[in-house]
PDB file of N, CA and C in Angstrom:
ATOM      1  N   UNK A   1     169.153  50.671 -13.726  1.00  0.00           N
ATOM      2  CA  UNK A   1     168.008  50.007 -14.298  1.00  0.00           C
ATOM      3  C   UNK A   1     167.780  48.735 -13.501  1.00  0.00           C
ATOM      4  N   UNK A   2     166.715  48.279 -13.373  1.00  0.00           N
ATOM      5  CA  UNK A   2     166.318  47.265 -12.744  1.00  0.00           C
ATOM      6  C   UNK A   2     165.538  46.629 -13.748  1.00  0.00           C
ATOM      7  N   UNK A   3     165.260  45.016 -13.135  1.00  0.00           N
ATOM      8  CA  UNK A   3     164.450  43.790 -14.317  1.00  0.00           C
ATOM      9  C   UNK A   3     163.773  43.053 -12.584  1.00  0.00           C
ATOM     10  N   UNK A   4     162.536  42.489 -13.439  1.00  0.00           N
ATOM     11  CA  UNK A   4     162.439  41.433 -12.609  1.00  0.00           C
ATOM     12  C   UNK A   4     162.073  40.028 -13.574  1.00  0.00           C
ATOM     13  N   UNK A   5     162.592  39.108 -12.679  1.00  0.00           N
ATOM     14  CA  UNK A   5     162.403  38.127 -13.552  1.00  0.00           C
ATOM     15  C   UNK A   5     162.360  37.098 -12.554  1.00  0.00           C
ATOM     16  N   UNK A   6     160.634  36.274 -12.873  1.00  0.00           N
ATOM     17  CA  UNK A   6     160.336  36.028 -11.986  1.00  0.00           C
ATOM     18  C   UNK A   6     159.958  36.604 -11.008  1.00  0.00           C
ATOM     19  N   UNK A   7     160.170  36.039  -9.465  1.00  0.00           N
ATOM     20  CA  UNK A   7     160.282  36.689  -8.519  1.00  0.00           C
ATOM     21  C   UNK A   7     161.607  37.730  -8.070  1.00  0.00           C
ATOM     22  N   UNK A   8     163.082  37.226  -8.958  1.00  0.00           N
ATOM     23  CA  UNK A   8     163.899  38.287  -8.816  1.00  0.00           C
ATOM     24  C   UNK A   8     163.916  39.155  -9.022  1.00  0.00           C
ATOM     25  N   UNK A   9     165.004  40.282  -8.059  1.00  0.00           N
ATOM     26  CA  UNK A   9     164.579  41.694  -8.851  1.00  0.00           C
ATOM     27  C   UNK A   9     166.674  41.868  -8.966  1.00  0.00           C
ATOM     28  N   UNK A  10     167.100  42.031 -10.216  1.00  0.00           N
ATOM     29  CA  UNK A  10     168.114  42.656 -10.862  1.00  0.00           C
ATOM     30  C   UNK A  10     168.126  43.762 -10.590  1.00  0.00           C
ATOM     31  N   UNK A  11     169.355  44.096 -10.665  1.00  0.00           N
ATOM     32  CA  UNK A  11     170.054  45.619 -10.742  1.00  0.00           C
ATOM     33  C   UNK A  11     171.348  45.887 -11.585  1.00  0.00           C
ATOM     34  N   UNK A  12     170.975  46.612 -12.915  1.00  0.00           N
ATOM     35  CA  UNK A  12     172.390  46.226 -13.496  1.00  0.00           C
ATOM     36  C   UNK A  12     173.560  47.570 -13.120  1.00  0.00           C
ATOM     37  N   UNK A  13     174.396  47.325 -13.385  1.00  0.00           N
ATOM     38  CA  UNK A  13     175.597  48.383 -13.120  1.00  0.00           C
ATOM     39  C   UNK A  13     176.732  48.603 -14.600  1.00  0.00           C
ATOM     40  N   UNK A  14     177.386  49.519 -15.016  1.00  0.00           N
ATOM     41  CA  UNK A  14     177.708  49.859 -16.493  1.00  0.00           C
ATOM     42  C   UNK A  14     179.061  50.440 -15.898  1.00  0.00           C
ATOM     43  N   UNK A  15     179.926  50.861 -16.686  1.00  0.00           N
ATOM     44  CA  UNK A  15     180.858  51.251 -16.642  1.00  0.00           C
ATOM     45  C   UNK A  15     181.973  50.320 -16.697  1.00  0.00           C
ATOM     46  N   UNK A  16     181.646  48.960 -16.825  1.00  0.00           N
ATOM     47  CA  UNK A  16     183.035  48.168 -16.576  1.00  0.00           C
ATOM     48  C   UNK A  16     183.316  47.902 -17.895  1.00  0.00           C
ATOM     49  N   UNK A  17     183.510  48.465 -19.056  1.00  0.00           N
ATOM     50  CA  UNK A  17     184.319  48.900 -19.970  1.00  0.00           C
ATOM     51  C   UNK A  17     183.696  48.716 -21.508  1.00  0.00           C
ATOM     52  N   UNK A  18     183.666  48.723 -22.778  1.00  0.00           N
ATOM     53  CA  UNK A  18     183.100  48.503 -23.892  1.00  0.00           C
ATOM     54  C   UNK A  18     183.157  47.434 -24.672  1.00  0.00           C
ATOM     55  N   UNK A  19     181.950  47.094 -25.218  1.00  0.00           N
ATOM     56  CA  UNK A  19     181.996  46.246 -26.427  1.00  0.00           C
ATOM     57  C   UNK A  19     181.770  46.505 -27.775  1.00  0.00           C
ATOM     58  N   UNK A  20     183.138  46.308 -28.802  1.00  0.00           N
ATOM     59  CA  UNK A  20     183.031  46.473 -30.402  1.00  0.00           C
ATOM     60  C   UNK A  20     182.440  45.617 -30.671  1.00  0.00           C
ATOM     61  N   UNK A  21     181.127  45.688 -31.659  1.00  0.00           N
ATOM     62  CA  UNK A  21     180.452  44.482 -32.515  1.00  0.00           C
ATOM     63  C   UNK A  21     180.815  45.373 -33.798  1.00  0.00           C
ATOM     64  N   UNK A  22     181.441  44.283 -34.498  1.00  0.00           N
ATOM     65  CA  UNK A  22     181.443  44.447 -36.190  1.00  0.00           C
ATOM     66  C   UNK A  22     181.393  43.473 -37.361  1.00  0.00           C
ATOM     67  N   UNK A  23     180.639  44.236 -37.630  1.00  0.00           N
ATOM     68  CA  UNK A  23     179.015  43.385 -39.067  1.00  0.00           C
ATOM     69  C   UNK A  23     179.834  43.959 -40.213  1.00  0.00           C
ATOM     70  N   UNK A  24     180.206  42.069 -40.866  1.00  0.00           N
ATOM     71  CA  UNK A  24     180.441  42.700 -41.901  1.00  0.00           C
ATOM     72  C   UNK A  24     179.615  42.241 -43.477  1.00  0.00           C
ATOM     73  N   UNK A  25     179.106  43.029 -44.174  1.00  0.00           N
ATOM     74  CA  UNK A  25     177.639  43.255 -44.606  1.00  0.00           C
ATOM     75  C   UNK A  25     177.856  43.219 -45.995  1.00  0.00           C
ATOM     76  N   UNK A  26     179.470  42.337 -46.361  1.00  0.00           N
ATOM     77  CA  UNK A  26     179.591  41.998 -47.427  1.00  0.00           C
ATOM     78  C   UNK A  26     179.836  43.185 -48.739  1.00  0.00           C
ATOM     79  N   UNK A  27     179.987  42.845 -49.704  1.00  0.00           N
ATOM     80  CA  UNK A  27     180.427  44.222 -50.997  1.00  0.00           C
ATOM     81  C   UNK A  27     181.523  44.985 -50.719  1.00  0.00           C
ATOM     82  N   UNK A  28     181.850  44.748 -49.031  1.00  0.00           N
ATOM     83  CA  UNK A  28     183.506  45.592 -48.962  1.00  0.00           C
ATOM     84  C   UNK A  28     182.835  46.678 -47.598  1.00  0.00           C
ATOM     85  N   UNK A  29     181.677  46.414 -47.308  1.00  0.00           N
ATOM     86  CA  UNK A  29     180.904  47.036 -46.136  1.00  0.00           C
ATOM     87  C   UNK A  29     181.235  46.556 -44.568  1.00  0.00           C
ATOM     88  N   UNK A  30     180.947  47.417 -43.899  1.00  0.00           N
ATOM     89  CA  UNK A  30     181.178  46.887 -42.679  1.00  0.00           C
ATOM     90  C   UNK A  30     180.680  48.129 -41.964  1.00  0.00           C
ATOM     91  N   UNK A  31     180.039  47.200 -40.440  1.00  0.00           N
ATOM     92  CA  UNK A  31     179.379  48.197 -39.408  1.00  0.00           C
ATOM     93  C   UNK A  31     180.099  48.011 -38.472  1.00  0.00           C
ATOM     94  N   UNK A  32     180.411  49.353 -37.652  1.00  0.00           N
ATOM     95  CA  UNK A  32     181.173  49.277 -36.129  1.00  0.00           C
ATOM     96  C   UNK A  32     180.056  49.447 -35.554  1.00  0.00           C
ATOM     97  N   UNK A  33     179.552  48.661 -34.057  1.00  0.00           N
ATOM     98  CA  UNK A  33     178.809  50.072 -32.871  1.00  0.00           C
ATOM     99  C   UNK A  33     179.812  49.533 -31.542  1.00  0.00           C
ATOM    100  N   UNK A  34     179.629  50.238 -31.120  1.00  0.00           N
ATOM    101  CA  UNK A  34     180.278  50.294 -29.335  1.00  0.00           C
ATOM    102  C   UNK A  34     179.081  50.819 -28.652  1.00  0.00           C
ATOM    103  N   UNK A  35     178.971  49.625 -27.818  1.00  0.00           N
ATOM    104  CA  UNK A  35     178.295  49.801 -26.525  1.00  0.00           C
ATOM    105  C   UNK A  35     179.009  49.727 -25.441  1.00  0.00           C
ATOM    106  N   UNK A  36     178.229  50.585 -24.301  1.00  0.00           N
ATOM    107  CA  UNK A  36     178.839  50.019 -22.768  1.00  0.00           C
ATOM    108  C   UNK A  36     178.615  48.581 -22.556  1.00  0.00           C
ATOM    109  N   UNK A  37     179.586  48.419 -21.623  1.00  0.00           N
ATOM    110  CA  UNK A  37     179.092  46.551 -21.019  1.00  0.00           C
ATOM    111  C   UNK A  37     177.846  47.217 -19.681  1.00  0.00           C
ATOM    112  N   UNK A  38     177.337  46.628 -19.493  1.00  0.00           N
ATOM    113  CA  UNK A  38     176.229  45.826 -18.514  1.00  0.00           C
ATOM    114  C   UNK A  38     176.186  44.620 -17.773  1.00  0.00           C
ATOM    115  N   UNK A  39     176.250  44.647 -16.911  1.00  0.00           N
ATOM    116  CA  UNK A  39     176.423  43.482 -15.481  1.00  0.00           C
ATOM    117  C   UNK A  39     175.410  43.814 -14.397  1.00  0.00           C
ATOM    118  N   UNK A  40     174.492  42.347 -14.857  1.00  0.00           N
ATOM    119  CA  UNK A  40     173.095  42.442 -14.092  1.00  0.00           C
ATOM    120  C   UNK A  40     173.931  41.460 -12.364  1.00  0.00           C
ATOM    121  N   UNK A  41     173.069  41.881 -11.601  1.00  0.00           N
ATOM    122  CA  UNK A  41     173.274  41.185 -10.099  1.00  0.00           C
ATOM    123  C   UNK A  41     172.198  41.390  -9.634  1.00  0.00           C
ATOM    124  N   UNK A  42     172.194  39.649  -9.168  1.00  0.00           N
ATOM    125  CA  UNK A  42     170.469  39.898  -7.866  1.00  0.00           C
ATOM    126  C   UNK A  42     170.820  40.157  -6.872  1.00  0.00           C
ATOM    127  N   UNK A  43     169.478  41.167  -6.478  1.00  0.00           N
ATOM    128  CA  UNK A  43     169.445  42.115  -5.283  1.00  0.00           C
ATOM    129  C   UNK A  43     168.809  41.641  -4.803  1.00  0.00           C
ATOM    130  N   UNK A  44     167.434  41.154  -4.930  1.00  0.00           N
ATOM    131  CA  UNK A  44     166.888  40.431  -3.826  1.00  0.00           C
ATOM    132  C   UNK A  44     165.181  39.522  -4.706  1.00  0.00           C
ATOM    133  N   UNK A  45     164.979  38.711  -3.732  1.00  0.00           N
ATOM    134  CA  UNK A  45     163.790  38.108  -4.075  1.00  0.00           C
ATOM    135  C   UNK A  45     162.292  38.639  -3.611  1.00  0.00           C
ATOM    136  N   UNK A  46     161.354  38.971  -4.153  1.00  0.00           N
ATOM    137  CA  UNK A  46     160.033  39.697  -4.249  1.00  0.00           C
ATOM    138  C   UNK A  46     159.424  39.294  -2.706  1.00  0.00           C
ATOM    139  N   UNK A  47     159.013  39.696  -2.154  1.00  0.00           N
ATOM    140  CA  UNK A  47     157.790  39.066  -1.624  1.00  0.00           C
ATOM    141  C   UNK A  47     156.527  38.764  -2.111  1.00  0.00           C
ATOM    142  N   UNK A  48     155.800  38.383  -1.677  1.00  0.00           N
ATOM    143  CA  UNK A  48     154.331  37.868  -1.955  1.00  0.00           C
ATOM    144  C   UNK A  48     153.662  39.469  -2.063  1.00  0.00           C
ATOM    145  N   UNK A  49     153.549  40.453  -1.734  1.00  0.00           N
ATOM    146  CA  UNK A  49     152.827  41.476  -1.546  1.00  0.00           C
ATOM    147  C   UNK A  49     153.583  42.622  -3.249  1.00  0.00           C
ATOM    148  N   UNK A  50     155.199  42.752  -2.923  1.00  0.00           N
ATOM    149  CA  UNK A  50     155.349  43.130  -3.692  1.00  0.00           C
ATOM    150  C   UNK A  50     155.421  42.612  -4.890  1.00  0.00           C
ATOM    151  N   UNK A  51     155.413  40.681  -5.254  1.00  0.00           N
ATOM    152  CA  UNK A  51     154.964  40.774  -6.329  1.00  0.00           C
ATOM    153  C   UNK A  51     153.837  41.426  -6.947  1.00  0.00           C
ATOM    154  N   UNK A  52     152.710  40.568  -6.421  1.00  0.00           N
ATOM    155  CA  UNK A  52     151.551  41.214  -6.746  1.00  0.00           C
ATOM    156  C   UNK A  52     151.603  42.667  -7.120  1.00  0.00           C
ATOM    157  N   UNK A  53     151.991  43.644  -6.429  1.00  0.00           N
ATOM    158  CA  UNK A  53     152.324  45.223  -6.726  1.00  0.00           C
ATOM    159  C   UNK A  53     152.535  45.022  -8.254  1.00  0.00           C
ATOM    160  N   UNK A  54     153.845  44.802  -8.261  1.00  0.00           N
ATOM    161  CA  UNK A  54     154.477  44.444  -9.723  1.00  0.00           C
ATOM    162  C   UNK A  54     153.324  44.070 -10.443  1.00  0.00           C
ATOM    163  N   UNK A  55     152.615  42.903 -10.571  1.00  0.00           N
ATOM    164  CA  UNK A  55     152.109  42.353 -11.744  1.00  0.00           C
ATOM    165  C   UNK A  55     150.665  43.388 -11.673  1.00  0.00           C
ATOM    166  N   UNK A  56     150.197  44.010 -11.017  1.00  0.00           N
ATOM    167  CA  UNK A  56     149.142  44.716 -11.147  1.00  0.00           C
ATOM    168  C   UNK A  56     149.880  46.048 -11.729  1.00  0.00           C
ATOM    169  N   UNK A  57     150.878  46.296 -11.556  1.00  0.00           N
ATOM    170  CA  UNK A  57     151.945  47.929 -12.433  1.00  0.00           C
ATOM    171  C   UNK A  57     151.869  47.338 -13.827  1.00  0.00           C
ATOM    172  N   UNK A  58     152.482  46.458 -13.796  1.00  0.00           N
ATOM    173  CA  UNK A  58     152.816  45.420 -15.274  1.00  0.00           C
ATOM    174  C   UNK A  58     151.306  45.644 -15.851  1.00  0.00           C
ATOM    175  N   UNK A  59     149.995  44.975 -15.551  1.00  0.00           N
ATOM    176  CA  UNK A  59     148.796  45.078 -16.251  1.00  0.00           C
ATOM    177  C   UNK A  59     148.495  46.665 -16.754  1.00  0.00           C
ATOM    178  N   UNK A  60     148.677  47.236 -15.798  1.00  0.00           N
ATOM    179  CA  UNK A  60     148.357  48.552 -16.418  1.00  0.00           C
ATOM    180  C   UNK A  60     148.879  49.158 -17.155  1.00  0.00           C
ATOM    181  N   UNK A  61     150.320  48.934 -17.233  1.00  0.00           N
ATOM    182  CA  UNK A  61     151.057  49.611 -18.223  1.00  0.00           C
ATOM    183  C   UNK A  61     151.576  48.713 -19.723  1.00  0.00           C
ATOM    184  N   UNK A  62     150.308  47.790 -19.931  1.00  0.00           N
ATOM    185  CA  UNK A  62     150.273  46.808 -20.896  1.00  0.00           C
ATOM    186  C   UNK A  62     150.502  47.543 -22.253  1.00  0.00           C
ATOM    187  N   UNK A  63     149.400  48.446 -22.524  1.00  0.00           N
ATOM    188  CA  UNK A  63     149.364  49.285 -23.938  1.00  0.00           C
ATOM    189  C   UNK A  63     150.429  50.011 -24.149  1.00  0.00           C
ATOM    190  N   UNK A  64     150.971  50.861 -22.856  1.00  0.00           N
ATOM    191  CA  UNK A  64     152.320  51.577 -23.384  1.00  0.00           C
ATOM    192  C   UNK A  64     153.923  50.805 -23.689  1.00  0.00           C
ATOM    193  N   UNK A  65     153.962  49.462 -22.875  1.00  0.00           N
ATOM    194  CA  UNK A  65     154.774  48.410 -23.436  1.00  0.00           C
ATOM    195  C   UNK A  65     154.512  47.955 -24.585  1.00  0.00           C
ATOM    196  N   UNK A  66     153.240  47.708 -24.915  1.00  0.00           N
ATOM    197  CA  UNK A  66     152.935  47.225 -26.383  1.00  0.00           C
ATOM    198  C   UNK A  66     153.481  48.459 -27.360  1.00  0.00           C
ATOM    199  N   UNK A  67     153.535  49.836 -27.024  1.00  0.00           N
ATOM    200  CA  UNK A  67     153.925  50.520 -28.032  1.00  0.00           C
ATOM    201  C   UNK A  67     155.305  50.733 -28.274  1.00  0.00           C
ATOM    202  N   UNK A  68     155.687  50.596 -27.017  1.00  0.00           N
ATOM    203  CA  UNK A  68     157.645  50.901 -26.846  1.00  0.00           C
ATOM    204  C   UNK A  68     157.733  49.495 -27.875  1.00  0.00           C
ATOM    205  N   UNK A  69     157.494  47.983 -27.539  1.00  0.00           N
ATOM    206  CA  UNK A  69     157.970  46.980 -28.318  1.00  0.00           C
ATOM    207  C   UNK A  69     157.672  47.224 -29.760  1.00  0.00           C
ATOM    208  N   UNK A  70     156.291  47.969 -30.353  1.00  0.00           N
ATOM    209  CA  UNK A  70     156.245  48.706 -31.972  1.00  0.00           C
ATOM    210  C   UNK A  70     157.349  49.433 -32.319  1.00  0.00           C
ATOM    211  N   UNK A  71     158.003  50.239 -31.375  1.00  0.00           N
ATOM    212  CA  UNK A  71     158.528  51.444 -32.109  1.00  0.00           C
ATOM    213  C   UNK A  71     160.374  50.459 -32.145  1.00  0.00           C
ATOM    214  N   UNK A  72     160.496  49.614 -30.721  1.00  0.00           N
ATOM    215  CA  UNK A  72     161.741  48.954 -31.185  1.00  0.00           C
ATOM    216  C   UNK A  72     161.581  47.715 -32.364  1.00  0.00           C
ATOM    217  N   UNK A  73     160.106  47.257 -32.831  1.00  0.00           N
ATOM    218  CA  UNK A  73     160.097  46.145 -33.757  1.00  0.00           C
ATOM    219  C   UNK A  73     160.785  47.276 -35.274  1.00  0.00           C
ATOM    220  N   UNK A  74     159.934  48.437 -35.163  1.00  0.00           N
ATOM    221  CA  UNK A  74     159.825  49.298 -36.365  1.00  0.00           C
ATOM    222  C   UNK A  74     162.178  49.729 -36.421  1.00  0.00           C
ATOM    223  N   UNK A  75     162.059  50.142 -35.471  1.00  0.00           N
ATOM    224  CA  UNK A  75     163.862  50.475 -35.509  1.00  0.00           C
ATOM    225  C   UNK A  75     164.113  49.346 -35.842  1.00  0.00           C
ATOM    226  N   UNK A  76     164.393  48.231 -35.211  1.00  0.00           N
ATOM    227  CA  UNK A  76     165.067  46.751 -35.956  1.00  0.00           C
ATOM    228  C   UNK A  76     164.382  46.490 -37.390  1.00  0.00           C
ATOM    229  N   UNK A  77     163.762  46.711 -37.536  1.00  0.00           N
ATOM    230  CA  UNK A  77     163.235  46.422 -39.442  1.00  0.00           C
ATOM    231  C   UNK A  77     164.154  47.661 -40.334  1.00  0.00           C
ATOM    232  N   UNK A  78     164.305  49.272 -40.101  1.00  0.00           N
ATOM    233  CA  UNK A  78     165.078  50.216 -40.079  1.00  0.00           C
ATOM    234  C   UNK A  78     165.958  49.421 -40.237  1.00  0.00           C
ATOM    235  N   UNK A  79     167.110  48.965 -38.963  1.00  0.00           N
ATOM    236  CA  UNK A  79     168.514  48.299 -39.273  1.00  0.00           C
ATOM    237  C   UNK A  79     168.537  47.574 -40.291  1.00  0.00           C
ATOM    238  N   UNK A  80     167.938  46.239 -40.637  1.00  0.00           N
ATOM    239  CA  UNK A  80     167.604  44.903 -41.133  1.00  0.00           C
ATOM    240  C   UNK A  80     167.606  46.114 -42.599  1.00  0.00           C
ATOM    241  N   UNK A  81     166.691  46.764 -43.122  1.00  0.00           N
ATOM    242  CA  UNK A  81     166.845  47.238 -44.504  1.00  0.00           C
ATOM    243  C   UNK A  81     168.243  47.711 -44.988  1.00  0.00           C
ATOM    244  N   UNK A  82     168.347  48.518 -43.828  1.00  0.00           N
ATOM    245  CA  UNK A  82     170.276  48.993 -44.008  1.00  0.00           C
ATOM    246  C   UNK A  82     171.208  48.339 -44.388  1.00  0.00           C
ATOM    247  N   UNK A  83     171.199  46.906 -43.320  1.00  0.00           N
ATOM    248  CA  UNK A  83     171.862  45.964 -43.097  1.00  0.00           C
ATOM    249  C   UNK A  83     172.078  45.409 -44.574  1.00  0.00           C
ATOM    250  N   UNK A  84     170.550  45.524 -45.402  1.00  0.00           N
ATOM    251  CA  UNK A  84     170.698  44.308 -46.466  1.00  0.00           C
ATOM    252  C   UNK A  84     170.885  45.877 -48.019  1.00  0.00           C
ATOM    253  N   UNK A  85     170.546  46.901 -47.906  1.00  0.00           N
ATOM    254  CA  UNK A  85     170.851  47.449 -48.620  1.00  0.00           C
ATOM    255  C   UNK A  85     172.192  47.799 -48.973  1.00  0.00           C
ATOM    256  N   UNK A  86     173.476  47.916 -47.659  1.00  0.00           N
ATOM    257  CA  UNK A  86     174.384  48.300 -47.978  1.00  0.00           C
ATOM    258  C   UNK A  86     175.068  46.945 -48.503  1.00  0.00           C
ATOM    259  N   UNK A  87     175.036  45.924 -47.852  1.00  0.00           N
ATOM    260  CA  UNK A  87     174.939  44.363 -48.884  1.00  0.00           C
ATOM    261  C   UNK A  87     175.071  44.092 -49.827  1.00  0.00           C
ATOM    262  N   UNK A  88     174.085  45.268 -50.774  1.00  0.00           N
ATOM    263  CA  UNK A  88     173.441  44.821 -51.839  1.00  0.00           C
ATOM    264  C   UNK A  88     174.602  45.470 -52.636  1.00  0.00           C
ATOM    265  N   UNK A  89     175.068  46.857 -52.217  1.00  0.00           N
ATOM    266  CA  UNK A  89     175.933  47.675 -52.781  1.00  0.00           C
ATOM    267  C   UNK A  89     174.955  49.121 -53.075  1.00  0.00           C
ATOM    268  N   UNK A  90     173.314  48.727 -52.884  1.00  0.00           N
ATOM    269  CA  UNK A  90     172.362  49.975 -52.541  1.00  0.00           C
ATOM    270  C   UNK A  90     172.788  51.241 -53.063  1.00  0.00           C
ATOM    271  N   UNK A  91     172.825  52.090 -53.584  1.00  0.00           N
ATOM    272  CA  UNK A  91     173.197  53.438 -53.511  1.00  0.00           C
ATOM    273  C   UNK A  91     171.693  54.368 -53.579  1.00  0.00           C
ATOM    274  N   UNK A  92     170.890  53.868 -54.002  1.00  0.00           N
ATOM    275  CA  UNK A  92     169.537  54.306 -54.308  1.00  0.00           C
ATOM    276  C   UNK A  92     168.318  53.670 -53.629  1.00  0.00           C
ATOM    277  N   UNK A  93     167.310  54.205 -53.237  1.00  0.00           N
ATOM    278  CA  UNK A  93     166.362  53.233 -52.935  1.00  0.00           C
ATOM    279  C   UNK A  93     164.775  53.576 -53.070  1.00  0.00           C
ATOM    280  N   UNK A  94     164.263  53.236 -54.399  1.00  0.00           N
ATOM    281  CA  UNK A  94     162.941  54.045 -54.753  1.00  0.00           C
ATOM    282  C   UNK A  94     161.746  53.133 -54.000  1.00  0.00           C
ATOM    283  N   UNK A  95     160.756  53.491 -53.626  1.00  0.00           N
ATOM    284  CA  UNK A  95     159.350  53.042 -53.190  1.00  0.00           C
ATOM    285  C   UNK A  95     158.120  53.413 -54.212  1.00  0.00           C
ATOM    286  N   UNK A  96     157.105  52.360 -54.024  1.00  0.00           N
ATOM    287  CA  UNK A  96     156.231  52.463 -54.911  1.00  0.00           C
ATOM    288  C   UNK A  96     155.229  52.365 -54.006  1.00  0.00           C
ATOM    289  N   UNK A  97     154.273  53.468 -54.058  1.00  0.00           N
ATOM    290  CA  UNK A  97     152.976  53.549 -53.261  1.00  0.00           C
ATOM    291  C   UNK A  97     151.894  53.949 -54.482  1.00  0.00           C
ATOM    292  N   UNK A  98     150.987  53.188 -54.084  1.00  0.00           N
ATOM    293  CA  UNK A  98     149.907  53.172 -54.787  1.00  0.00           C
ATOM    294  C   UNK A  98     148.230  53.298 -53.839  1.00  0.00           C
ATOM    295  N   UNK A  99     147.433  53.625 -54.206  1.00  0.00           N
ATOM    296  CA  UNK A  99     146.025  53.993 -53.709  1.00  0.00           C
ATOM    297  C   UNK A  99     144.872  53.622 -54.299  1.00  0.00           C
TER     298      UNK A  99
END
Protein backbone atom coordinates (compact mmCIF):
# COMPACT_ATOMS: atom_id res chain seq x y z
CA UNK A 1 0.00 0.00 0.00
CA UNK A 2 1.16 3.33 -0.62
CA UNK A 3 0.03 7.10 0.97
CA UNK A 4 1.01 10.31 -0.13
CA UNK A 5 1.31 12.92 2.09
CA UNK A 6 2.07 15.95 0.92
CA UNK A 7 4.53 15.73 -1.61
CA UNK A 8 5.75 12.30 -0.04
CA UNK A 9 5.01 9.15 -1.31
CA UNK A 10 5.06 6.14 1.59
CA UNK A 11 5.27 2.62 1.20
CA UNK A 12 4.20 0.55 4.02
CA UNK A 13 5.55 -3.04 4.64
CA UNK A 14 3.61 -5.74 7.28
CA UNK A 15 4.76 -8.72 8.57
CA UNK A 16 6.97 -7.51 11.38
CA UNK A 17 4.80 -9.12 13.90
CA UNK A 18 1.21 -8.40 15.81
CA UNK A 19 -0.64 -6.13 17.86
CA UNK A 20 -3.24 -7.24 20.85
CA UNK A 21 -5.65 -4.29 21.61
CA UNK A 22 -7.96 -5.14 24.51
CA UNK A 23 -11.18 -3.09 25.38
CA UNK A 24 -12.39 -3.60 28.35
CA UNK A 25 -16.19 -2.62 28.07
CA UNK A 26 -16.93 -2.97 31.63
CA UNK A 27 -19.95 -5.54 33.25
CA UNK A 28 -17.14 -8.29 33.15
CA UNK A 29 -16.81 -7.70 29.10
CA UNK A 30 -13.93 -7.46 27.18
CA UNK A 31 -12.78 -7.21 23.41
CA UNK A 32 -9.60 -8.87 21.90
CA UNK A 33 -8.60 -7.86 18.05
CA UNK A 34 -5.12 -8.62 16.62
CA UNK A 35 -3.86 -6.84 13.92
CA UNK A 36 -0.71 -7.03 11.79
CA UNK A 37 1.89 -4.24 12.58
CA UNK A 38 2.51 -1.78 9.66
CA UNK A 39 5.72 0.24 9.05
CA UNK A 40 5.32 3.13 6.71
CA UNK A 41 8.93 4.36 4.95
CA UNK A 42 9.55 7.22 2.51
CA UNK A 43 10.30 6.24 -0.82
CA UNK A 44 10.58 9.21 -2.43
CA UNK A 45 9.44 12.88 -2.98
CA UNK A 46 6.76 13.79 -5.92
CA UNK A 47 7.78 15.82 -8.60
CA UNK A 48 6.03 18.79 -9.87
CA UNK A 49 4.38 16.79 -12.83
CA UNK A 50 3.56 13.81 -10.80
CA UNK A 51 2.05 15.72 -8.21
CA UNK A 52 -0.27 17.34 -10.23
CA UNK A 53 -1.11 13.65 -11.77
CA UNK A 54 -2.02 12.78 -8.22
CA UNK A 55 -4.21 15.69 -7.34
CA UNK A 56 -6.11 15.57 -10.68
CA UNK A 57 -6.61 11.24 -9.79
CA UNK A 58 -7.55 12.52 -6.24
CA UNK A 59 -10.38 15.08 -7.88
CA UNK A 60 -11.85 12.52 -9.77
CA UNK A 61 -12.13 9.94 -7.55
CA UNK A 62 -13.74 12.45 -4.96
CA UNK A 63 -17.39 10.74 -4.84
CA UNK A 64 -16.08 7.20 -4.55
CA UNK A 65 -13.78 8.31 -1.46
CA UNK A 66 -16.69 10.11 -0.14
CA UNK A 67 -18.49 6.74 -0.16
CA UNK A 68 -15.66 4.35 1.15
CA UNK A 69 -15.39 7.21 4.22
CA UNK A 70 -19.71 6.53 4.60
CA UNK A 71 -19.45 2.98 4.69
CA UNK A 72 -16.20 3.18 7.29
CA UNK A 73 -18.20 6.20 9.31
CA UNK A 74 -21.37 3.61 9.20
CA UNK A 75 -18.89 0.36 10.50
CA UNK A 76 -17.40 2.62 13.37
CA UNK A 77 -21.00 3.68 14.60
CA UNK A 78 -21.70 -0.51 14.22
CA UNK A 79 -18.60 -0.91 16.74
CA UNK A 80 -19.46 2.21 19.04
CA UNK A 81 -23.24 0.51 19.53
CA UNK A 82 -21.55 -2.88 20.40
CA UNK A 83 -19.01 -1.29 22.30
CA UNK A 84 -21.74 0.45 24.53
CA UNK A 85 -24.33 -2.34 24.40
CA UNK A 86 -22.18 -5.05 25.70
CA UNK A 87 -21.33 -2.27 28.56
CA UNK A 88 -24.59 -1.99 29.27
CA UNK A 89 -24.88 -5.83 29.94
CA UNK A 90 -27.36 -5.58 26.49
CA UNK A 91 -28.76 -8.93 25.87
CA UNK A 92 -31.64 -7.55 23.73
CA UNK A 93 -31.96 -4.72 21.50
CA UNK A 94 -35.49 -3.51 20.17
CA UNK A 95 -35.90 -0.47 17.54
CA UNK A 96 -38.75 1.68 17.02
CA UNK A 97 -39.58 2.85 13.50
CA UNK A 98 -42.31 4.83 12.79
CA UNK A 99 -43.84 6.53 9.37
Amino acid sequence: MERIVGRDRLVSTSGGGYELVRRPLGNGHVECTVRELVTWHHARELTEDAYQQYLEAREANAEERHQANLERSAKRAKTRVRHLCKAAGVDTLLTLTYQ
